[in-house]
PDB file of N, CA and C in Angstrom:
ATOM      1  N   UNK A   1     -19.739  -2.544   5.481  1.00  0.00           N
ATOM      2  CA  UNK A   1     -18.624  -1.837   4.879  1.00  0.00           C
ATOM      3  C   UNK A   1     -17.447  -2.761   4.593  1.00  0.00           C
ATOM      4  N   UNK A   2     -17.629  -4.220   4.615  1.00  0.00           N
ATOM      5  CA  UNK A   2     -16.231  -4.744   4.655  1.00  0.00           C
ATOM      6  C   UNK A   2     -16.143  -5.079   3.121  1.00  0.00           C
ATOM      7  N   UNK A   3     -14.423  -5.072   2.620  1.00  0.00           N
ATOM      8  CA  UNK A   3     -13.694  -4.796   1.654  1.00  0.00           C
ATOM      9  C   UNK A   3     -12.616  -5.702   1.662  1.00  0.00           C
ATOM     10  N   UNK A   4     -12.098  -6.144   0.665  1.00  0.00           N
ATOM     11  CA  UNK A   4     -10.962  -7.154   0.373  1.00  0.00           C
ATOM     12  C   UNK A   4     -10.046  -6.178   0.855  1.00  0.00           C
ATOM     13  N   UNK A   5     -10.328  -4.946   0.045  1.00  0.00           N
ATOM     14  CA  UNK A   5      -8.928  -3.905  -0.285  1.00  0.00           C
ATOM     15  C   UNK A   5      -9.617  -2.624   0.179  1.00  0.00           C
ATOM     16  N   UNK A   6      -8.683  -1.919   0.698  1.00  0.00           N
ATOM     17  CA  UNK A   6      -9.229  -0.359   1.161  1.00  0.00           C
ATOM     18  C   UNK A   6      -8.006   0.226   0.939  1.00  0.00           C
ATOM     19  N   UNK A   7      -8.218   1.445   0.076  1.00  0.00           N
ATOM     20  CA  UNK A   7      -7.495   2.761  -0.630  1.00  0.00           C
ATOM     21  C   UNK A   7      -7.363   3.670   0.939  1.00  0.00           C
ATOM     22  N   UNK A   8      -6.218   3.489   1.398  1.00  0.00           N
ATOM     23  CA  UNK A   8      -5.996   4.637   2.677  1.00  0.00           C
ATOM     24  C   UNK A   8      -6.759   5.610   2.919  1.00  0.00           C
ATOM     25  N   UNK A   9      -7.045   6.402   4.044  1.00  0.00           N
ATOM     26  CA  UNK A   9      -7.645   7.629   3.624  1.00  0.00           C
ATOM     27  C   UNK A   9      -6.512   8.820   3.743  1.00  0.00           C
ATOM     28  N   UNK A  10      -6.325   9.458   3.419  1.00  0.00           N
ATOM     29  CA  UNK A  10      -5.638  10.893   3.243  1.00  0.00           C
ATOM     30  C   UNK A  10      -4.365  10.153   3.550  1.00  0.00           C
ATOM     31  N   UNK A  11      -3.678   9.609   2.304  1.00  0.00           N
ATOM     32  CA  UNK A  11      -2.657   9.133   2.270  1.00  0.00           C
ATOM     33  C   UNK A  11      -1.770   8.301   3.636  1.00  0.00           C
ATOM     34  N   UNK A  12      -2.224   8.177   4.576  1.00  0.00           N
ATOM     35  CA  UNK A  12      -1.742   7.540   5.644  1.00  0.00           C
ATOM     36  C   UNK A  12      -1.231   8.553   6.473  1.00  0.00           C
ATOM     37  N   UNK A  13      -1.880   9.742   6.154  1.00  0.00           N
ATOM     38  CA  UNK A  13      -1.601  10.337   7.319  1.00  0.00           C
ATOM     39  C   UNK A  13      -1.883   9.940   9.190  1.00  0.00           C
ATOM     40  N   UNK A  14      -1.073  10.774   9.850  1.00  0.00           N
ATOM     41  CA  UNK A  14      -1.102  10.296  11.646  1.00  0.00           C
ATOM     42  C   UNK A  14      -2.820   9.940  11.866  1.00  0.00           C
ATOM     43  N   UNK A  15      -3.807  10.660  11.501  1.00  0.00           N
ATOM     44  CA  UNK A  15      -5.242  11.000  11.872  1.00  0.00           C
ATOM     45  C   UNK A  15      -5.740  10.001  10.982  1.00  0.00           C
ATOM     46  N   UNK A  16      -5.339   9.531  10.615  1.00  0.00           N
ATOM     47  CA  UNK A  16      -6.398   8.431   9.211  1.00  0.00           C
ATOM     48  C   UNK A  16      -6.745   7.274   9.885  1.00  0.00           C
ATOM     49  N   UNK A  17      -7.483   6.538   9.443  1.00  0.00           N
ATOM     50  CA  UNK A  17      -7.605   5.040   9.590  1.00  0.00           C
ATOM     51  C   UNK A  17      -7.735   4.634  11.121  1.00  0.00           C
ATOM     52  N   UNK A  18      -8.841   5.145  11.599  1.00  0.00           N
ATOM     53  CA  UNK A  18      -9.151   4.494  13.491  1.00  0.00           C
ATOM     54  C   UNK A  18      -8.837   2.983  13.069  1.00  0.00           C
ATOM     55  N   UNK A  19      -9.214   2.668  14.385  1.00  0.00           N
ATOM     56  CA  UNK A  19      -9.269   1.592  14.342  1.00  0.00           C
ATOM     57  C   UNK A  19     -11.119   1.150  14.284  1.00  0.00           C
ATOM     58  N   UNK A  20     -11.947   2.081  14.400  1.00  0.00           N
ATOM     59  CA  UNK A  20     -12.923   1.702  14.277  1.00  0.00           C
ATOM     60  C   UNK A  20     -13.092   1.467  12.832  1.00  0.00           C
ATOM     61  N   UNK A  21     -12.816   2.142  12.118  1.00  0.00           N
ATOM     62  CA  UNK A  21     -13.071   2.138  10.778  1.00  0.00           C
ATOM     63  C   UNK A  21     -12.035   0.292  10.170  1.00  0.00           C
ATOM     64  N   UNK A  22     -11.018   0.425  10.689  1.00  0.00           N
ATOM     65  CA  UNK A  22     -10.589  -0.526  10.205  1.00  0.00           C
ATOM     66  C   UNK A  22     -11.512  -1.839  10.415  1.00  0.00           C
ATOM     67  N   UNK A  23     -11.835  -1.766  11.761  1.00  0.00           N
ATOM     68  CA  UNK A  23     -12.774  -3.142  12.454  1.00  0.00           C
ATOM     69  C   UNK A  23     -13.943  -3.266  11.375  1.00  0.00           C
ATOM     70  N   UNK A  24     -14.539  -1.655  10.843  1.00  0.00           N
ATOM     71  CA  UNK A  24     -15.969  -1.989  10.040  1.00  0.00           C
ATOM     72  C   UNK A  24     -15.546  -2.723   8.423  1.00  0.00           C
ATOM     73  N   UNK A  25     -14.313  -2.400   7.959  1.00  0.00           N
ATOM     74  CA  UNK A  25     -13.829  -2.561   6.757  1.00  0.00           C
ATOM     75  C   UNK A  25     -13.256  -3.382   6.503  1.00  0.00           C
ATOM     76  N   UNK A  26     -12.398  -4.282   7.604  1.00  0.00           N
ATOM     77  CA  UNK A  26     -11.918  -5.580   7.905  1.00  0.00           C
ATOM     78  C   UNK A  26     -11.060  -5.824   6.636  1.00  0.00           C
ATOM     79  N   UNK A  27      -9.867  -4.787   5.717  1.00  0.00           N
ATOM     80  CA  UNK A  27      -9.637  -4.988   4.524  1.00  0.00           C
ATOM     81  C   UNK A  27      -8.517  -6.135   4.938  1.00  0.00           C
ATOM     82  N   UNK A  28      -7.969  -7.305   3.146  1.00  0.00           N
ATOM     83  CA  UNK A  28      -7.086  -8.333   3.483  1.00  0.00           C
ATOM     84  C   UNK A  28      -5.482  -7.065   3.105  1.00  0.00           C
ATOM     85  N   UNK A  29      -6.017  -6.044   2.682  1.00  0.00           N
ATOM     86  CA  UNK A  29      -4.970  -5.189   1.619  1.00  0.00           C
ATOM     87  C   UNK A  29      -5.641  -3.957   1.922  1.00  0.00           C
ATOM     88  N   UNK A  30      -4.133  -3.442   1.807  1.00  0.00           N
ATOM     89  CA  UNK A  30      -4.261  -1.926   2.379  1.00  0.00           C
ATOM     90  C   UNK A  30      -3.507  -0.777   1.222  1.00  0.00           C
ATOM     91  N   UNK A  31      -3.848  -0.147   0.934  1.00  0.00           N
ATOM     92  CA  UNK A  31      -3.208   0.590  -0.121  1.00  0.00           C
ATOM     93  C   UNK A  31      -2.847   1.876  -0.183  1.00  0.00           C
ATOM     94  N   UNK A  32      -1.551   2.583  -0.016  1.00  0.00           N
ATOM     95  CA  UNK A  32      -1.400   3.568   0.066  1.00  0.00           C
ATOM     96  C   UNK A  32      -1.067   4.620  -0.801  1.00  0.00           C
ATOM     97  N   UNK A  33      -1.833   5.226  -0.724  1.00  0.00           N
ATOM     98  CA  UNK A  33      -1.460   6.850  -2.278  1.00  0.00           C
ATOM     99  C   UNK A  33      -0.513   7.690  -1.347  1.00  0.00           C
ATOM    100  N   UNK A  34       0.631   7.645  -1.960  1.00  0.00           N
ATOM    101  CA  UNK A  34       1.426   8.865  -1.618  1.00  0.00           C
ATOM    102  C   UNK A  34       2.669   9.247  -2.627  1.00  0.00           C
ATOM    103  N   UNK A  35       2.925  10.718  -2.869  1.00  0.00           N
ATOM    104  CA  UNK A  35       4.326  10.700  -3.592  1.00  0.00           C
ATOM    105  C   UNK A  35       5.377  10.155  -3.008  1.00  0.00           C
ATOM    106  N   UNK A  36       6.711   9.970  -3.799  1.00  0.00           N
ATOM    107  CA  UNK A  36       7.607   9.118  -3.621  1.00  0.00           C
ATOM    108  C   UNK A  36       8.357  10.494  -2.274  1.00  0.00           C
ATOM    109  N   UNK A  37       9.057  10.229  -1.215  1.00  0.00           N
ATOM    110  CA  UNK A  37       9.349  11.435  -0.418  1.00  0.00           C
ATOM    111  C   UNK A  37       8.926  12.507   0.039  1.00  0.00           C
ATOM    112  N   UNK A  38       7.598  12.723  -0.304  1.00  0.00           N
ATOM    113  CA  UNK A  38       6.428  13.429   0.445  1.00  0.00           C
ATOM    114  C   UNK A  38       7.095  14.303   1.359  1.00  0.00           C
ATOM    115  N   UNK A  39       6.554  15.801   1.561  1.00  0.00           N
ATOM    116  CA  UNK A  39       7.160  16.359   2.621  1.00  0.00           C
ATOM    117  C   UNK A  39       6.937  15.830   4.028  1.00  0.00           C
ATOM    118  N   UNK A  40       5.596  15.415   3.630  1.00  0.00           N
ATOM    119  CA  UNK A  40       4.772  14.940   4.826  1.00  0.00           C
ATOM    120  C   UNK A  40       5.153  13.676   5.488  1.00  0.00           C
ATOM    121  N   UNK A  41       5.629  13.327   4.828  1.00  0.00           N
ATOM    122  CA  UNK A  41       6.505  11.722   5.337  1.00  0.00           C
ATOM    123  C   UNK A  41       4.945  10.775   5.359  1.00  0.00           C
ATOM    124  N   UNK A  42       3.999  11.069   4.443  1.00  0.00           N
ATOM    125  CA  UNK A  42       3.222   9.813   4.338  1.00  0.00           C
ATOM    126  C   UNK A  42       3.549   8.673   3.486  1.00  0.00           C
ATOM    127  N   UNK A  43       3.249   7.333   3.876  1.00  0.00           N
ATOM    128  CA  UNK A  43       2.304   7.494   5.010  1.00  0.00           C
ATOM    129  C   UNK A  43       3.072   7.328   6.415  1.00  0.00           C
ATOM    130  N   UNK A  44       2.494   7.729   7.582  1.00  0.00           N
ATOM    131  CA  UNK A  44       3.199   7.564   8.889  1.00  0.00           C
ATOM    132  C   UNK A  44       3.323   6.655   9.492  1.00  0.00           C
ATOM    133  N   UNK A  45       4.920   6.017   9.549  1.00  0.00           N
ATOM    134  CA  UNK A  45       4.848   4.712  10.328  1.00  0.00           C
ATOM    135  C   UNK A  45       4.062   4.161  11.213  1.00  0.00           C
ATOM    136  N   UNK A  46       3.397   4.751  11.856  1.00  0.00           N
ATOM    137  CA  UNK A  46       2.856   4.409  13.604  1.00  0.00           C
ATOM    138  C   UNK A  46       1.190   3.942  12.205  1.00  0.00           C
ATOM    139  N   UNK A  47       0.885   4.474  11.314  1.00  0.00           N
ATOM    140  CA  UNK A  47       0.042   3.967  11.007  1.00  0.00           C
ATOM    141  C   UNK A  47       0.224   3.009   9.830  1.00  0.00           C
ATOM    142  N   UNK A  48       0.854   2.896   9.463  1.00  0.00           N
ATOM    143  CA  UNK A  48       1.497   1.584   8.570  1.00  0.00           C
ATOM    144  C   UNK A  48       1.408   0.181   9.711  1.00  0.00           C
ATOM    145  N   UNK A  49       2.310   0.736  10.726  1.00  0.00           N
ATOM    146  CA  UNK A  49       2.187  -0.751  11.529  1.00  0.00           C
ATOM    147  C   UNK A  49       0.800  -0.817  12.619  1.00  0.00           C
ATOM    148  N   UNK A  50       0.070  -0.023  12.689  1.00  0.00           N
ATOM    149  CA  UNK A  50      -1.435  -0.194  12.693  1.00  0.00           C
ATOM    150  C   UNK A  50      -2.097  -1.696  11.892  1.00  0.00           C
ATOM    151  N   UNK A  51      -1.629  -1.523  10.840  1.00  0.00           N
ATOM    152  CA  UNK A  51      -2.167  -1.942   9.763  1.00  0.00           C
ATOM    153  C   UNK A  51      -1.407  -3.059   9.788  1.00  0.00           C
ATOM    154  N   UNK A  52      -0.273  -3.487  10.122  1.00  0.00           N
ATOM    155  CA  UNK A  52       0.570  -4.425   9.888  1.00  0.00           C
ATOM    156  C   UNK A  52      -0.007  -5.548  11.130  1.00  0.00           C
ATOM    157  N   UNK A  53       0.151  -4.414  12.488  1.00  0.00           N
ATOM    158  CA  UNK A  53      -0.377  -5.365  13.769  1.00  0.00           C
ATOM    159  C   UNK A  53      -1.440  -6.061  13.541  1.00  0.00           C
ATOM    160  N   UNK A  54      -2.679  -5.352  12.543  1.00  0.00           N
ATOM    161  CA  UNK A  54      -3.831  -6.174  11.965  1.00  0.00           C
ATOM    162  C   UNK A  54      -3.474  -7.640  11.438  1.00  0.00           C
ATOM    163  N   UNK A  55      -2.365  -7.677  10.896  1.00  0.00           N
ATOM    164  CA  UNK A  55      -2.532  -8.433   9.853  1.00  0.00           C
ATOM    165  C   UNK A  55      -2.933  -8.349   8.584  1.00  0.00           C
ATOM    166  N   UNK A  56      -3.188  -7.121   8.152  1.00  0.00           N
ATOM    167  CA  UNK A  56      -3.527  -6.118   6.947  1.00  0.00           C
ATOM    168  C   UNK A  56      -1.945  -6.043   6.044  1.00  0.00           C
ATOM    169  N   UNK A  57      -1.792  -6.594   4.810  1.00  0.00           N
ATOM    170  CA  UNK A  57      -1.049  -6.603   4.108  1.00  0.00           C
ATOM    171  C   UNK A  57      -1.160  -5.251   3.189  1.00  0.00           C
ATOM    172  N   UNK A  58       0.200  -4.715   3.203  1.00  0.00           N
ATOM    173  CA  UNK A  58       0.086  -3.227   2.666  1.00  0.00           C
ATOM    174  C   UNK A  58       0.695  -2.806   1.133  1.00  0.00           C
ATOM    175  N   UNK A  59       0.543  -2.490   0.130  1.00  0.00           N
ATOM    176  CA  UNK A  59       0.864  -1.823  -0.723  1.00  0.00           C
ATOM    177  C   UNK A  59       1.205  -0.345  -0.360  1.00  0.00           C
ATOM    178  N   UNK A  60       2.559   0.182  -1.045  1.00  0.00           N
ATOM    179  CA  UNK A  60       2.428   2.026  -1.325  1.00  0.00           C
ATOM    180  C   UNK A  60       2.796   2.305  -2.962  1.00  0.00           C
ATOM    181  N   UNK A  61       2.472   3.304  -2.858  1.00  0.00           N
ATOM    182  CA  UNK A  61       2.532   3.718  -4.642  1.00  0.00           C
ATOM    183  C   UNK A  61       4.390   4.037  -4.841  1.00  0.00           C
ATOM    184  N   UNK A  62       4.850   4.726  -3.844  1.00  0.00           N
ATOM    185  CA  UNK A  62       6.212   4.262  -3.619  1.00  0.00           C
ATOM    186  C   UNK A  62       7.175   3.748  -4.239  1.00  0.00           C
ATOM    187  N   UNK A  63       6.600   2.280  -3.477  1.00  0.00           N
ATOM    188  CA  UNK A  63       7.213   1.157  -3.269  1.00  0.00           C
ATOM    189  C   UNK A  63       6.763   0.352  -4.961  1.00  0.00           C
ATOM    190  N   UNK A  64       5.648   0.354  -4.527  1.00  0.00           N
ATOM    191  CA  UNK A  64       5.178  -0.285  -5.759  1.00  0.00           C
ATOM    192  C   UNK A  64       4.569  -0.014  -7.391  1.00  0.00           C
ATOM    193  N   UNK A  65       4.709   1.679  -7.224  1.00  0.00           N
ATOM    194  CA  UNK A  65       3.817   2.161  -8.582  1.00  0.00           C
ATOM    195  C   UNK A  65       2.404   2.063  -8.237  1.00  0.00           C
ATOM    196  N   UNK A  66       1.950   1.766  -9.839  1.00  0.00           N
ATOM    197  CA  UNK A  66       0.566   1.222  -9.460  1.00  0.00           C
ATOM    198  C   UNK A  66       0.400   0.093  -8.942  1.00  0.00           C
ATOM    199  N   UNK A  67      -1.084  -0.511  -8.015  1.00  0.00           N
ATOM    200  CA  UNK A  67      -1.043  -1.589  -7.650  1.00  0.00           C
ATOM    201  C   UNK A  67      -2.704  -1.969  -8.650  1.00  0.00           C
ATOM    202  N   UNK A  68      -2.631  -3.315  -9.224  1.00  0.00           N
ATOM    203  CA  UNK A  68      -3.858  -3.571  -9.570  1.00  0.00           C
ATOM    204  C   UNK A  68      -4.185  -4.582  -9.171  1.00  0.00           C
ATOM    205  N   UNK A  69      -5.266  -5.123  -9.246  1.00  0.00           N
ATOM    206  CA  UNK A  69      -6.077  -6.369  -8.603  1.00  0.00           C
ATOM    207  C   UNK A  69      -7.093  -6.888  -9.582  1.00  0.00           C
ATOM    208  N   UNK A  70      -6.784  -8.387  -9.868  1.00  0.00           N
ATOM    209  CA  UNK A  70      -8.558  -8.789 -10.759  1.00  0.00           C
ATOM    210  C   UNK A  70      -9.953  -8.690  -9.662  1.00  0.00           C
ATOM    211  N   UNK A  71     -10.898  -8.579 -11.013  1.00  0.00           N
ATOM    212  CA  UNK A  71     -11.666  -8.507 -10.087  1.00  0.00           C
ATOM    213  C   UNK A  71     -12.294  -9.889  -9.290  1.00  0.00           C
ATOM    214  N   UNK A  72     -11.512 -10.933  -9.668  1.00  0.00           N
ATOM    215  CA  UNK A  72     -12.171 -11.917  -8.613  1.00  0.00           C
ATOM    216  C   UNK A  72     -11.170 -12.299  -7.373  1.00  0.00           C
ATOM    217  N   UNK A  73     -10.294 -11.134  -6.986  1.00  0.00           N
ATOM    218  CA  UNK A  73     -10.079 -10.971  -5.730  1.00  0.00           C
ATOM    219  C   UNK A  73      -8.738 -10.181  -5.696  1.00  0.00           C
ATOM    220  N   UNK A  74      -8.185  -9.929  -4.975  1.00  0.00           N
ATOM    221  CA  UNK A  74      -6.772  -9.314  -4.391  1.00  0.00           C
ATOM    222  C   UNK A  74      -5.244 -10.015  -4.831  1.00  0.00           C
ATOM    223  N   UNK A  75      -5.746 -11.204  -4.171  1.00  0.00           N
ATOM    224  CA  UNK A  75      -4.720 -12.122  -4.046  1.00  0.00           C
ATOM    225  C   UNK A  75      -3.869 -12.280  -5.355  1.00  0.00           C
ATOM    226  N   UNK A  76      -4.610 -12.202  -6.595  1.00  0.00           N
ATOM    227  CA  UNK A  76      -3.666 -11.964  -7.318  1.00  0.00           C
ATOM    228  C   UNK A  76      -2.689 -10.326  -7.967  1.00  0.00           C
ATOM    229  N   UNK A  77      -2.738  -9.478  -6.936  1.00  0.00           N
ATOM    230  CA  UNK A  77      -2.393  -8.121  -7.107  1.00  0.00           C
ATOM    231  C   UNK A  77      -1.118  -8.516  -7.475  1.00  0.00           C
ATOM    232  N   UNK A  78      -0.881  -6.880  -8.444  1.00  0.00           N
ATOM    233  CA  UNK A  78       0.240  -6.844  -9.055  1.00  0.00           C
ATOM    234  C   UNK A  78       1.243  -5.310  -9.080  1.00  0.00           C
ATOM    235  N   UNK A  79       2.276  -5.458  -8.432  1.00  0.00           N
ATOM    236  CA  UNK A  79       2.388  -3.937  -8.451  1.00  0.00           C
ATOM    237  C   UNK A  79       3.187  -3.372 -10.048  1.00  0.00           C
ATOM    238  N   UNK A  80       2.712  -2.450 -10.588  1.00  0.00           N
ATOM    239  CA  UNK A  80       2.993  -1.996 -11.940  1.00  0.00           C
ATOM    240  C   UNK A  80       5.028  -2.433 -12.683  1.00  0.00           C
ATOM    241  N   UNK A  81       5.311  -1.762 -10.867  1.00  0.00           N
ATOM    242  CA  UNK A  81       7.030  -2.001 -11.345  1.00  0.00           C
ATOM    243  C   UNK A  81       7.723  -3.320 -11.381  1.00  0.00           C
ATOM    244  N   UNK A  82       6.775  -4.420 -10.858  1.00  0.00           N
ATOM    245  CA  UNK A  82       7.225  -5.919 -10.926  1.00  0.00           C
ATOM    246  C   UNK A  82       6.508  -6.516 -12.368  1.00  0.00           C
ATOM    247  N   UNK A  83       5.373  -5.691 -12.897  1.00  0.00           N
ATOM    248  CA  UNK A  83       4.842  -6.241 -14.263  1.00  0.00           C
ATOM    249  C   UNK A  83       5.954  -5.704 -14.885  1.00  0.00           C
ATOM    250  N   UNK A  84       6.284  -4.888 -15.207  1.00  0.00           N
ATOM    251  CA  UNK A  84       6.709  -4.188 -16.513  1.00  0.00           C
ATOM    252  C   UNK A  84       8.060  -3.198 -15.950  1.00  0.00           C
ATOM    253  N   UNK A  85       9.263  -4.188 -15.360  1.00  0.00           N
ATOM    254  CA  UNK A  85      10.330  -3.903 -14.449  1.00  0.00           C
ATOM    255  C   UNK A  85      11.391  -2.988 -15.752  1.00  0.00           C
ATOM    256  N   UNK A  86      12.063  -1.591 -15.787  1.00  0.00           N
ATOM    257  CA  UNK A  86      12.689  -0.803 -16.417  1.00  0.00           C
ATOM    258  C   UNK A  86      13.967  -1.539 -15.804  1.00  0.00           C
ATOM    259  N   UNK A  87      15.181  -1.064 -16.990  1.00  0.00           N
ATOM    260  CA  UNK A  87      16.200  -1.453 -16.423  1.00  0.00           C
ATOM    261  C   UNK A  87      17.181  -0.347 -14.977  1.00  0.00           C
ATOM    262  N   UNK A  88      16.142   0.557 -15.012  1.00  0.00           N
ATOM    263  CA  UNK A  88      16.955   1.415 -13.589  1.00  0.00           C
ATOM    264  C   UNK A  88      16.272   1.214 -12.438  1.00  0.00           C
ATOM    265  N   UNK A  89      15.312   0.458 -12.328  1.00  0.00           N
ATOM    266  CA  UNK A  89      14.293  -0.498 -11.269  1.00  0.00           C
ATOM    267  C   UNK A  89      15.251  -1.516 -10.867  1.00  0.00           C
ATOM    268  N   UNK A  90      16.405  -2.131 -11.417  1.00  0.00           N
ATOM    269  CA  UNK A  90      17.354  -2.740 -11.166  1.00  0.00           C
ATOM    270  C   UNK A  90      18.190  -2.514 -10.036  1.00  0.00           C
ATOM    271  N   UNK A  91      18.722  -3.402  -9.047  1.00  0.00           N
ATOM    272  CA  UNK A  91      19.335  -3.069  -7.940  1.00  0.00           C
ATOM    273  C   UNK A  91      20.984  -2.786  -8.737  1.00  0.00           C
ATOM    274  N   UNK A  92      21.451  -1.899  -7.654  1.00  0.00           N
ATOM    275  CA  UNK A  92      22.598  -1.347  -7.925  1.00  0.00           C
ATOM    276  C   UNK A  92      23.999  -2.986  -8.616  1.00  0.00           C
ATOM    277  N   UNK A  93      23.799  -3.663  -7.329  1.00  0.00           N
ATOM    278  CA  UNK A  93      24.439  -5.113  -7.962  1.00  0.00           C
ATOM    279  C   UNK A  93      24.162  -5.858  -9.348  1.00  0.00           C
ATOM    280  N   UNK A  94      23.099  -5.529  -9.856  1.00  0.00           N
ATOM    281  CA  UNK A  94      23.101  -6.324 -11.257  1.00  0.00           C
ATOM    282  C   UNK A  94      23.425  -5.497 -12.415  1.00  0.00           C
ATOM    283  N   UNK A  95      23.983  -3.976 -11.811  1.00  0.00           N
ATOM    284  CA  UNK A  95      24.690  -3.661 -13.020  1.00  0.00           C
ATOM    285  C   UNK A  95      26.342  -3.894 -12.935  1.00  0.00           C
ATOM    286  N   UNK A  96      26.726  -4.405 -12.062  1.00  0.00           N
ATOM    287  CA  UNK A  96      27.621  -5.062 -12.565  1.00  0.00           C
ATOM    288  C   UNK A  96      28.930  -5.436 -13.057  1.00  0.00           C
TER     289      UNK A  96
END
């Protein structure tokens, strides 16, 4: 079962992602689907830094929009809002 990249399961909810599953999947990237403020508050910290204590580098849709990857590996991932940055993606200081 092991994977460069693994798509969260049920958005990072508390119950997702054992650690057994992580050990079989061994991902370098972790990726999280969730709306931006979720009622649910996914994904849930305690399992974000699960993932962090791994050493599992994390994407959220969030944070990042879409995230894409070539297919000859991860490492060059790209999250959608750093390709193709709008000018209200802009921090409050560079307007100025």
């Amino acid at each position: 079962m092991r994977s460069d990249v693994l798509i969260v399961p049920h958005h990072g909810s508390r119950t997702s992602s054992s650690a057994v599953l992580l050990e079989a999947v061994d991902p370098r990237i972790a990726v999280f689907q969730a709306g931006y403020r979720n009622r649910f508050g996914h994904p849930a910290p305690d399992v974000v830094a699960r993932y962090l204590d791994r050493g599992i580098s994390t994407r959220s849709t969030p944070d990042c929009g879409a995230w894409s990857w070539p297919s000859d590996g991860p490492a060059g991932g790209i999250c959608e809002r750093d390709r193709a940055r709008r000018y209200w993606h802009e921090s409050p200081a560079y307007h100025r």
